[in-house]
Protein backbone atom coordinates (compact mmCIF):
# COMPACT_ATOMS: atom_id res chain seq x y z
CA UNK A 1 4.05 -104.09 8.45
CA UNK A 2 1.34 -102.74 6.02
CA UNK A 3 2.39 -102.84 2.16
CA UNK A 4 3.12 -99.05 2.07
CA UNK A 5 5.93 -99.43 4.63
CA UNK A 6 6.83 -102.80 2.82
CA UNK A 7 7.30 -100.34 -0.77
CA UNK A 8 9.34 -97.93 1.16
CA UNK A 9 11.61 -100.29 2.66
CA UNK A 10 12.12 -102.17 -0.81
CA UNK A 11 13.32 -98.80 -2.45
CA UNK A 12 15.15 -97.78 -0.22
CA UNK A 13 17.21 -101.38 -0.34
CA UNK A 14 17.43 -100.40 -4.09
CA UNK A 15 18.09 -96.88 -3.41
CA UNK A 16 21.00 -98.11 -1.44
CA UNK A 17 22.30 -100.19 -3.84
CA UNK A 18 22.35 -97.66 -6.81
CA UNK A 19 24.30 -95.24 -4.48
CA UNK A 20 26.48 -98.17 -3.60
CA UNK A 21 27.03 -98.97 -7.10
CA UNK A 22 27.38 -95.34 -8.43
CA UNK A 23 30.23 -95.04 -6.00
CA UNK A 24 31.61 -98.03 -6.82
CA UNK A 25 31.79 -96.57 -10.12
CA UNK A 26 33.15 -93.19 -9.51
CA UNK A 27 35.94 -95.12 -7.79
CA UNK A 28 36.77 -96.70 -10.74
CA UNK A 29 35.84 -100.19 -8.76
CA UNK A 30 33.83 -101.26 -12.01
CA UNK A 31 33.49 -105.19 -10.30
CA UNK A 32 32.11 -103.60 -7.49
CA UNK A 33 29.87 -101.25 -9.88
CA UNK A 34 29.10 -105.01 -11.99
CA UNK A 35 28.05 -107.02 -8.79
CA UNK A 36 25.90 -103.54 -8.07
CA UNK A 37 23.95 -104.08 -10.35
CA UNK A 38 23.36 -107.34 -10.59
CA UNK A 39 22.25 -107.44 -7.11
CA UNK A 40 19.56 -104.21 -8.35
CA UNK A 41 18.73 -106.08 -11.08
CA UNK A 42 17.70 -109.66 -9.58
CA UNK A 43 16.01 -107.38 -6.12
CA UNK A 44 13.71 -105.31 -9.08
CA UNK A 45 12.65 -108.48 -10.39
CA UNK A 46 11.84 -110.56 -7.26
CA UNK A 47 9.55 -107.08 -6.46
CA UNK A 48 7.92 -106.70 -9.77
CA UNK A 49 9.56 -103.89 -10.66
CA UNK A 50 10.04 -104.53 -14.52
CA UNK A 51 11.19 -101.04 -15.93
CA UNK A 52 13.53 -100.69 -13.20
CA UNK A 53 14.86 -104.67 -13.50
CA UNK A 54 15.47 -104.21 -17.55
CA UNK A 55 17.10 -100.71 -16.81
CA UNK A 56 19.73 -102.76 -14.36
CA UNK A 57 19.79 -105.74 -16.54
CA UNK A 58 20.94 -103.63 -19.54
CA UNK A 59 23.52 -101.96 -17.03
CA UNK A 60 24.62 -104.91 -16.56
CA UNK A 61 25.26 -105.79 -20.42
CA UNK A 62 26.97 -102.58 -20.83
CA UNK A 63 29.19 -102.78 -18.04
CA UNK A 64 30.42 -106.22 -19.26
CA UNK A 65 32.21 -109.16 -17.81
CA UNK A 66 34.30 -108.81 -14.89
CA UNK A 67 37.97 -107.56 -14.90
CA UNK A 68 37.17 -105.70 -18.58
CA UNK A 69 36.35 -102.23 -19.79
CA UNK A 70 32.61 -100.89 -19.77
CA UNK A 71 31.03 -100.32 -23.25
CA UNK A 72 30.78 -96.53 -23.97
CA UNK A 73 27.48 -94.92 -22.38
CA UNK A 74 27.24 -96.67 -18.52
CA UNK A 75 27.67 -93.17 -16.90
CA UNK A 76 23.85 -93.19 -19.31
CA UNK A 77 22.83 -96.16 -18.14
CA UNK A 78 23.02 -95.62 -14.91
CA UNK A 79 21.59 -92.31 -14.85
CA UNK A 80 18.14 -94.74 -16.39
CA UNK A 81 18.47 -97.14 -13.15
CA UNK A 82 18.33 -93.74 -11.21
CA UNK A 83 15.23 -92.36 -13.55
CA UNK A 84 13.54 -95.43 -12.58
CA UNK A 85 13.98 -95.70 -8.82
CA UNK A 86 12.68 -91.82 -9.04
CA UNK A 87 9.30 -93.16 -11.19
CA UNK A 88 9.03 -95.93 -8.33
CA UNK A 89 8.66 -93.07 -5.83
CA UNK A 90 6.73 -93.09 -2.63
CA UNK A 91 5.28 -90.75 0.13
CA UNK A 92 7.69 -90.44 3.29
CA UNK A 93 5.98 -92.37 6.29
């Protein structure tokens, strides 16, 4: 597998997982939404994707422990994971 594919297939996993996550939150499943992006978070990091890992990590603040309320503005916060996984971008195969 050349690197292109390799970038591709790595956002797409993180693709994935922000749509997982955004449903997650839309159903009101905020663990779900929590381990979501964590899992974006940690993945962003492991690829070098710094913007994108501090927009997840700070999702991650604001959406708060498990089993509590969110902090006001993580409908915002995850509309910056999504603005990042859009700067990552990439040419279709």
């Amino acid at each position: 597998m050349d690197s292109r594919e390799s970038h591709i297939l790595d956002v797409a996993v993180l693709v994935r997982e922000a749509a997982d996550m955004n449903d997650a939150a839309l159903a009101l499943d905020l663990d779900e939404a929590r381990f979501r992006a964590q899992l974006i978070a940690a993945k962003a990091d492991d690829l070098g994707y710094v913007d994108l890992a501090l927009a997840a990590a700070h999702l991650v603040v604001i959406l708060g422990p498990v089993a509590t309320m969110p902090l006001p503005g993580y409908g915002a916060g995850m509309l910056r994971v999504a603005d990042e996984l859009d700067a990552l971008g990439f040419d279709p195969l």
